[in-house]
Structures are given as C-alpha cells and as structure tokens.
Protein backbone atom coordinates (compact mmCIF):
# COMPACT_ATOMS: atom_id res chain seq x y z
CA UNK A 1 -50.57 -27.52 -45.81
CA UNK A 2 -49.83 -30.97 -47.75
CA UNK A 3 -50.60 -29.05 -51.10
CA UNK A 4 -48.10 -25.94 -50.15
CA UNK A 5 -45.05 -28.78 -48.87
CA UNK A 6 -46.02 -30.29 -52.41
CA UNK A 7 -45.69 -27.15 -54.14
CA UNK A 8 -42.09 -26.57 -52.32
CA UNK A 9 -40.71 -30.39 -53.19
CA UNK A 10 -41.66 -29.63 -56.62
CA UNK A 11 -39.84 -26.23 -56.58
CA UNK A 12 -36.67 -27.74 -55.31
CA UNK A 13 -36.65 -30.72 -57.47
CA UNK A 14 -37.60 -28.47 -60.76
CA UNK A 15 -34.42 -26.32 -59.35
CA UNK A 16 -32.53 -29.27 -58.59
CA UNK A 17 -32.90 -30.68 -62.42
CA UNK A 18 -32.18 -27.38 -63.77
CA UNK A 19 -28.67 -26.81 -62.15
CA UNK A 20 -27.78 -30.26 -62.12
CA UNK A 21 -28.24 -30.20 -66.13
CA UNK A 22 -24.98 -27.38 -65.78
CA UNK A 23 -23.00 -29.65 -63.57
CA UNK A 24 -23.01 -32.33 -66.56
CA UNK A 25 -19.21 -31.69 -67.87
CA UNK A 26 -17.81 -31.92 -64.30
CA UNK A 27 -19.63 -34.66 -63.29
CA UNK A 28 -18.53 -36.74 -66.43
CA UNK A 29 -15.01 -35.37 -65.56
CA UNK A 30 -15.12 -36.65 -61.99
CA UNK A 31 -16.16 -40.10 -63.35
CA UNK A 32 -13.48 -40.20 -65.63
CA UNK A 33 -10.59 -38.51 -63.00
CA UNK A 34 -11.70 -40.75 -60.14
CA UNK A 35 -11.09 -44.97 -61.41
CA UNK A 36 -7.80 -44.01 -61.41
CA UNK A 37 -7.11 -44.73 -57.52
CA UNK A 38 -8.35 -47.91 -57.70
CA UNK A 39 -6.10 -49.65 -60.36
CA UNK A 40 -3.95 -52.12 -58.97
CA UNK A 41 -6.32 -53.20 -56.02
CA UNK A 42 -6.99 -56.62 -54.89
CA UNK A 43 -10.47 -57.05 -56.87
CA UNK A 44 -11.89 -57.54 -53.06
CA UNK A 45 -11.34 -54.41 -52.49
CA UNK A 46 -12.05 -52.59 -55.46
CA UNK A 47 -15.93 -51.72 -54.34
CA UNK A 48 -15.20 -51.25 -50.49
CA UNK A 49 -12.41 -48.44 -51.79
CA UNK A 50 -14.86 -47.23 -53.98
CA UNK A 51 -17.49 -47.00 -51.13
CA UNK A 52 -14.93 -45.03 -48.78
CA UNK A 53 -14.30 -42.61 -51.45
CA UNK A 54 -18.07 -42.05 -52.03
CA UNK A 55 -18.72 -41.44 -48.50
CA UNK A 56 -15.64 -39.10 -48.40
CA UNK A 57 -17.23 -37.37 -51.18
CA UNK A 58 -20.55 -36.60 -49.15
CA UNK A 59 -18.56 -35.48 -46.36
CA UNK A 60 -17.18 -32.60 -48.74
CA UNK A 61 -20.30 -31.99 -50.03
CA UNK A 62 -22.62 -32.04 -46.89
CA UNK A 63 -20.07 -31.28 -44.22
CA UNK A 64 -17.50 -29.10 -46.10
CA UNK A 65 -18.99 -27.30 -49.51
CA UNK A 66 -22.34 -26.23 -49.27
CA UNK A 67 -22.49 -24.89 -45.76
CA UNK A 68 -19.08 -22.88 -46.48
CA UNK A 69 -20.78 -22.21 -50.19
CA UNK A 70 -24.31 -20.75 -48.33
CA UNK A 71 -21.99 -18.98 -45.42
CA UNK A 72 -19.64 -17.45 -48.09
CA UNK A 73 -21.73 -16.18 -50.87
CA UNK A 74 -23.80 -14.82 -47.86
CA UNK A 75 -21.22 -12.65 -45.59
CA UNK A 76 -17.82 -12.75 -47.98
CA UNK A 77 -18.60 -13.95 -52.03
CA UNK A 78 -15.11 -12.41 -53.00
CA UNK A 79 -13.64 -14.94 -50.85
CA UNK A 80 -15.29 -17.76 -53.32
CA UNK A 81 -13.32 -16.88 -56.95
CA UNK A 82 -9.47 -17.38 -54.79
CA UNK A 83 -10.90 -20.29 -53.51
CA UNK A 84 -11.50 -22.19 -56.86
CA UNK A 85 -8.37 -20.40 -58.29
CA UNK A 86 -6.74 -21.97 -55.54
CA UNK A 87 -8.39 -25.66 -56.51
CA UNK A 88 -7.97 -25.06 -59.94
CA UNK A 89 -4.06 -24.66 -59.66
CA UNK A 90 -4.08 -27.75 -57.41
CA UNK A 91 -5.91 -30.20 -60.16
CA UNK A 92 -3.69 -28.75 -62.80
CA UNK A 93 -0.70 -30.20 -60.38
CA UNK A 94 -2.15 -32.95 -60.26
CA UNK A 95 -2.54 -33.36 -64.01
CA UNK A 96 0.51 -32.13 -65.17
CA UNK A 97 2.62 -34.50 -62.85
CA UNK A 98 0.68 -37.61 -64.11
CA UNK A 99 1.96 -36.12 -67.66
CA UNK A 100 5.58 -35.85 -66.81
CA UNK A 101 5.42 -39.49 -65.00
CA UNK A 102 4.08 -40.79 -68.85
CA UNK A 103 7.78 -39.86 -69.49
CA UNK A 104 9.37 -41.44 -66.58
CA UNK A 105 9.58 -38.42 -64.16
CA UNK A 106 9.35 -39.69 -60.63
CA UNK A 107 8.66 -37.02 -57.95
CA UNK A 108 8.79 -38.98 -55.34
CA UNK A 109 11.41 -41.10 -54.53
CA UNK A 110 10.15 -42.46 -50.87
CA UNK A 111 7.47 -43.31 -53.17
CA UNK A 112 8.85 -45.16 -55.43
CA UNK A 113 10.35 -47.33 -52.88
CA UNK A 114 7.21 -48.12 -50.68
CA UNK A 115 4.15 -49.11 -52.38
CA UNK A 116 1.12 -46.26 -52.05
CA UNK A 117 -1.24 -47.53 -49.25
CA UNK A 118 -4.92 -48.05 -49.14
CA UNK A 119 -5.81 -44.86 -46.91
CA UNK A 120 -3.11 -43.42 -48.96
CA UNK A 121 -5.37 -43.76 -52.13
CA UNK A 122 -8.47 -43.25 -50.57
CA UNK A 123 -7.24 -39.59 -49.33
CA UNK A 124 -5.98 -38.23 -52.51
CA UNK A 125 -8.88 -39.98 -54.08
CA UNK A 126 -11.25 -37.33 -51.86
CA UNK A 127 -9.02 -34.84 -51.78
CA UNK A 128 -9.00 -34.28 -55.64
CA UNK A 129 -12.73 -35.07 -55.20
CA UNK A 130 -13.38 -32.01 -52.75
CA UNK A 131 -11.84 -29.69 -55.64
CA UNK A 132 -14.13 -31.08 -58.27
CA UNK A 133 -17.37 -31.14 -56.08
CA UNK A 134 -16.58 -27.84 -54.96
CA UNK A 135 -16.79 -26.58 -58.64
CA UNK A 136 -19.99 -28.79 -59.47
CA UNK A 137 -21.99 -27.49 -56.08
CA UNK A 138 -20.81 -23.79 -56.57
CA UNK A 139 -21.92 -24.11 -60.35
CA UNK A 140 -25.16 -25.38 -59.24
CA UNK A 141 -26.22 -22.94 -56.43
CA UNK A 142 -24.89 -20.12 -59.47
CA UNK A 143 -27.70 -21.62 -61.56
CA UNK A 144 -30.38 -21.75 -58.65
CA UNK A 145 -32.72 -18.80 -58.66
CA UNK A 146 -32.21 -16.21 -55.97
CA UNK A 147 -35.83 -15.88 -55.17
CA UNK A 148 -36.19 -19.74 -54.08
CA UNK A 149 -35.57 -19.06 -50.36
CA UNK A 150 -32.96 -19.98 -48.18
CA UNK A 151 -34.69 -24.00 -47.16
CA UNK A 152 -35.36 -24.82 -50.54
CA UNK A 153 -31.99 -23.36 -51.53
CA UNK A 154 -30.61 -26.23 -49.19
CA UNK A 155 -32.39 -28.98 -50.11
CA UNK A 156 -31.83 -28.44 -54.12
CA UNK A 157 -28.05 -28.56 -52.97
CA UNK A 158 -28.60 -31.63 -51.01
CA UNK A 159 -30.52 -33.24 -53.63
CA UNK A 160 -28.07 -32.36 -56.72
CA UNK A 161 -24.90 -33.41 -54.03
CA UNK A 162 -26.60 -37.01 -53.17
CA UNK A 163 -27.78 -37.67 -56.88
CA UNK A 164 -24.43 -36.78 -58.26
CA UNK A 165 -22.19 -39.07 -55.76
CA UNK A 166 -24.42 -41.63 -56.11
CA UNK A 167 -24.31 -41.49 -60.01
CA UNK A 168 -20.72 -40.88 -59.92
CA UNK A 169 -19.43 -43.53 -57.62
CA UNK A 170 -22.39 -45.84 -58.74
CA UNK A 171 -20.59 -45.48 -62.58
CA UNK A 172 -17.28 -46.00 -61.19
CA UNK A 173 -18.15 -49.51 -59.00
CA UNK A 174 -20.02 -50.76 -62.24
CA UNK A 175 -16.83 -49.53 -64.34
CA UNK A 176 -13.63 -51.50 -61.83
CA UNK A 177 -16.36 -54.66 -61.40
CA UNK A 178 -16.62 -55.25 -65.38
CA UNK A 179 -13.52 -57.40 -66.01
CA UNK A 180 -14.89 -59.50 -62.94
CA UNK A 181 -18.25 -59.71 -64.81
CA UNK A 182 -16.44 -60.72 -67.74
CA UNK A 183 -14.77 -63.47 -65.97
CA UNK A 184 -17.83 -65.04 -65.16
CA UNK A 185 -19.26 -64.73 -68.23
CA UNK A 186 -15.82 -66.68 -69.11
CA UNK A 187 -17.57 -69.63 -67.02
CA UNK A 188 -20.74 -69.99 -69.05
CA UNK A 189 -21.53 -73.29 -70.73
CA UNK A 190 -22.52 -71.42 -74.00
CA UNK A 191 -19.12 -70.90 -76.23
CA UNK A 192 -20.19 -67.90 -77.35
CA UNK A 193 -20.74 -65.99 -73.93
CA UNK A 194 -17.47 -67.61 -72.84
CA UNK A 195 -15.97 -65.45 -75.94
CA UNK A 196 -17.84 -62.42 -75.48
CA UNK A 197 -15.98 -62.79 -71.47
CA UNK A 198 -12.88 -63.06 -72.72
CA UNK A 199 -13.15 -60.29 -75.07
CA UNK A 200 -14.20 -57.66 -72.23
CA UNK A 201 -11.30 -59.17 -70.28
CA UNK A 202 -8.63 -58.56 -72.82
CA UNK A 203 -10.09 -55.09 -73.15
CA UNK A 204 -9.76 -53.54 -69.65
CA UNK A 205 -6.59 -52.98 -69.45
CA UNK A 206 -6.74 -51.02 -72.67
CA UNK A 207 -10.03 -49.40 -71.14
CA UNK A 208 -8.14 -48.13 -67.88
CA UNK A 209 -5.42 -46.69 -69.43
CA UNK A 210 -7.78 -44.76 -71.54
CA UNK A 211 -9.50 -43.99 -68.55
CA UNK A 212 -6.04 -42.88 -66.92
CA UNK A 213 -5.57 -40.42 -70.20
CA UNK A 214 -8.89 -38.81 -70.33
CA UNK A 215 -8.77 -38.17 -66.46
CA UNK A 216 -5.35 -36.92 -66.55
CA UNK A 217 -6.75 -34.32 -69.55
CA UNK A 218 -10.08 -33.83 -67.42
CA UNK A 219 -8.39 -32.28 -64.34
CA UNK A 220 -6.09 -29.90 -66.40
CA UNK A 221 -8.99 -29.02 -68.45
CA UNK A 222 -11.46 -28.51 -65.25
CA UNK A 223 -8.25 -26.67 -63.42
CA UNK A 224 -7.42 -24.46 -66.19
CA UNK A 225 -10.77 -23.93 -66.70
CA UNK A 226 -11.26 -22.91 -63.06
CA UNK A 227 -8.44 -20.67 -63.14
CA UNK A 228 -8.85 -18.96 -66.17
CA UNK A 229 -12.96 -18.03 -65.34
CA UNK A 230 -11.57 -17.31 -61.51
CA UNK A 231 -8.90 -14.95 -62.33
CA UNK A 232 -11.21 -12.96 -64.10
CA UNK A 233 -13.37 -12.11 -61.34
CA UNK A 234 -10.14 -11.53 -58.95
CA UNK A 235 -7.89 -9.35 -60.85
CA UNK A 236 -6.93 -10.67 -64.49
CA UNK A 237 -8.85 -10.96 -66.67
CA UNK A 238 -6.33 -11.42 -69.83
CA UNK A 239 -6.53 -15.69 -70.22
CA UNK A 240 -10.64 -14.92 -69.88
CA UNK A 241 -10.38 -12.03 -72.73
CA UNK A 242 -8.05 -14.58 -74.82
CA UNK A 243 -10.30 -17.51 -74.64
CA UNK A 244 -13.72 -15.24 -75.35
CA UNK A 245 -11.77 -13.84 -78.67
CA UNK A 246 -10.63 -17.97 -79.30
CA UNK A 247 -14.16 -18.86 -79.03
CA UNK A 248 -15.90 -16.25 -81.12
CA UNK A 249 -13.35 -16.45 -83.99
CA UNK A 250 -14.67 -20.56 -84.45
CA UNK A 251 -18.15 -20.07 -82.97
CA UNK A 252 -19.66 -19.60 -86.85
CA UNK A 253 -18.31 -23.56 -87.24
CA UNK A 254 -21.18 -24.69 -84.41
CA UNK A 255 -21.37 -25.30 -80.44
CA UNK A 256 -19.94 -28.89 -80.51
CA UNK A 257 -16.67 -27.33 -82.45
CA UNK A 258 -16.84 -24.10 -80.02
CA UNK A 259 -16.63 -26.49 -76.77
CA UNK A 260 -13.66 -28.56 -78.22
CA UNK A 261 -11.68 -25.58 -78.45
CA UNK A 262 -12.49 -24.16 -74.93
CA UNK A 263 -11.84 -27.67 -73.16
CA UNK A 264 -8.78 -27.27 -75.33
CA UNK A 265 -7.51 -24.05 -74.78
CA UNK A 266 -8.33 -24.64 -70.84
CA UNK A 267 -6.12 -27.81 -71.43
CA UNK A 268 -3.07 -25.88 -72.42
CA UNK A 269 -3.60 -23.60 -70.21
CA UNK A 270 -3.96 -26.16 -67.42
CA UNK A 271 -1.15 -28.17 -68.62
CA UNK A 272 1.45 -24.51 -68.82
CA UNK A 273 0.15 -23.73 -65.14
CA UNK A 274 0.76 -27.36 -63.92
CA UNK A 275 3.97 -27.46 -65.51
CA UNK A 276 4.97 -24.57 -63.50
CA UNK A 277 4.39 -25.50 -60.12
CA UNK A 278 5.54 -29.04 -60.86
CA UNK A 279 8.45 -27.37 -61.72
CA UNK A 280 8.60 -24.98 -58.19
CA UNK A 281 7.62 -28.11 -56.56
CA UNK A 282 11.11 -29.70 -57.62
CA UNK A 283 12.90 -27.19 -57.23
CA UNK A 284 11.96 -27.15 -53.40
CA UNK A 285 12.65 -30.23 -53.04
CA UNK A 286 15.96 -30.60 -54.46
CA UNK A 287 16.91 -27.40 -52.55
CA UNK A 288 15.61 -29.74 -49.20
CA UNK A 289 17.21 -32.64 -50.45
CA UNK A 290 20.67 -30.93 -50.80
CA UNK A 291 20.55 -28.75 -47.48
CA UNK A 292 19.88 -32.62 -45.70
C-alpha cells in the first residue's frame, strides 16, 4: 500500500515538474505584470496587499480554474479556446490603455479625480491575475499525460497552482520590500553598507518603472499571444498561419532569436487588438457621456 501511494506522489510530482517547466514564460510574465498594483502604497501595506492578492490568486486557481478546466475539457473542450480568446482580448486592454496613458490619455475621468482605493487595487490586481493563471493551469494540464488518471490529474494541478503563487507572490513581496531593505542597510555603522543602501534606494524608482514597462509589454504579448493560438482553434486561423511563416523564415538564426520574434509579433498584435477596443471603449463612453 505505502509503496503504491509512493509510486503515485512520485507520478504526480514527476508530472507536476514537467508541465510546470511549460508554464515558465507566463509565470515570469505574471511576476513582472503584477508589482504594478502596489506602487504608491504606504510601505505598511505593501506585503499585506501583496498577501490579499496571493490568496485571491488561489481562489482562481483552486476555486475557479481547475475545476471549470477538469469540468470543461471533460463535457465541452470547444468551450475552452473562446474562453482564453476572451482573456486574451481583455489583457491586451489592459496593456494597450497603460500605453496610451504613457502619452497622457486618461480614460477615466472619475478616476482621475478620486484616488484608486485599496480593494480597488487588490481586485484588478486578481482579476488580471485570473486571466494569466487561467493560461498557466490550462497550459499545464495540456502538458499532463492523459493516461495519469483523473486523482493524480488533480493533485499535479494543485501542486503546480500552490508552487507557482507561492513563487510568484513570494518574488513580488521580496521585490516592493527591497528599497525598505536598503534603508536599513542605510543605518549600518560600516560606510560602505550605508552606500551600498543608498545605492539600491536611488535605484527603485528606476527599477519599478522598468517593471511598469516590461509588464505593460508582458500582458499584450501573453494576450496577443492567447488570441492569436485561440483563434486558430475557433475559426481563424490567418494571425496563427502568419506567425508560423514569421517564425520559420528566422528559425535558421537559433531558438533564442525565434522566441524574440514570436513575443514580438504577439506584441504587435496585442498592442493593434488593444488599441481597438480601447478605442470602442471611448467611443461608448463619449456616446454615454453626451446622451447624460
């Protein structure tokens, strides 16, 4: 008995490893996307936001993703590719209105007025989290082999869903906390630690709006990415076709070279998409604004 449950733990943690190797470029996406609702917190609350976001995230996962995932690809797996088009369109939004507000586009003007709340930030936080975690579960129960049984399935899920919150969130505490480490550091009898402090201090600010750039390029790059991979298994398959033909014509210049092209061409792609609803999006609500 103890050397078959063995056998099984090993099974799902060998599957587990596995998937969650193919889940790498969206987790280091959600990483970068997510320190971006916690600038301009009191530093108290920088961790406890950061907490409420990562339980938020387990809720999707446990509560929301996987048994809609196992329930889905069971009974209706058509219903799975509209669902990630769907999320993909919403993250390139997302994206492409952080890259009008870089040029002083404000879409909302209530807004602009009223500073954004905590639960405010903690909700878009998890709802941009949901879309991402749905793409890094549904990659890894892709990559899980259909012969592992319907428990194990599970627990692999549950086990590459835990280790990837707590690796994301854990990354993103350590990140917001290090310009309080480096004000400590500030403290320290030893004048060269006391540099080294003020050094990592100077730098954050620089650091977070780097941080702000790659995850604005990360969700368009995720959502186009979504979209264009979704589409093809709904009913176009043209921005799929395009991006295979992009690919093979610089595959002969290596992998590394062949992946900055697709996250670049999903960009674009991301960006043109986003760019459109922003712009339906406006439009709306000028047409509300003028019938009030």
């Amino acid at each position: 008995m103890s050397v078959g449950l063995l056998a099984v733990v090993d099974d799902i943690l060998s599957a587990a490893l596995k998937a969650s190797a193919k889940t790498a470029g969206v987790v280091i996406d959600d990483a970068a996307v997510t320190p971006q609702y916690v600038q301009g917190l009191q530093p108290a609350r920088e961790l406890p936001v950061v907490g409420r976001i990562a339980l938020g995230s387990l809720f999707n996962k446990f509560v929301i993703i996987i048994p809609l995932a196992l329930l889905l690809s069971a009974f209706a797996p058509w219903v799975l590719p509209w669902l990630l088009v769907i999320g993909g369109t919403y993250l390139c939004f997302e994206g492409a209105e952080k890259v009008t507000e870089w040029f002083g586009v404000h879409h909302d003007a209530a807004g602009a007025q009223e500073p954004t709340t905590e639960p405010k930030l903690v909700f878009g936080a998890i709802r941009t989290d949901l879309i991402l975690s749905t793409e890094i579960m549904l990659i890894a129960l892709a990559s899980l082999d259909t012969g592992l049984g319907f428990w194990p399935t599970v627990g692999a899920l549950a086990l590459i869903g835990a280790g990837m919150t707590a690796l994301v969130y854990g990354a993103v505490a350590l990140l917001v906390k290090v310009d309080d480490i480096g004000l400590q550091m500030m403290k320290h009898p030893v004048r060269r630690t006391r540099r080294t402090g003020a050094r990592i201090v100077r730098a954050m600010p620089t650091v977070f709006r780097m941080i702000s750039i790659v995850g604005t390029v990360a969700m368009l790059w995720v959502g186009g990415h979504l979209v264009i991979a979704n589409l093809a298994e709904t009913f176009w398959a043209g921005p799929y076709e395009l991006l295979h033909v992009i690919e093979h014509a610089v595959e002969h210049a290596g992998p590394v070279v062949t992946w900055i092209v697709d996250t670049a061409v999903s960009a674009v792609f991301g960006l043109v998409l986003g760019m459109v609803v922003v712009g339906i999006v406006l439009g709306i609500g000028r047409l509300r604004g003028r019938e009030h």
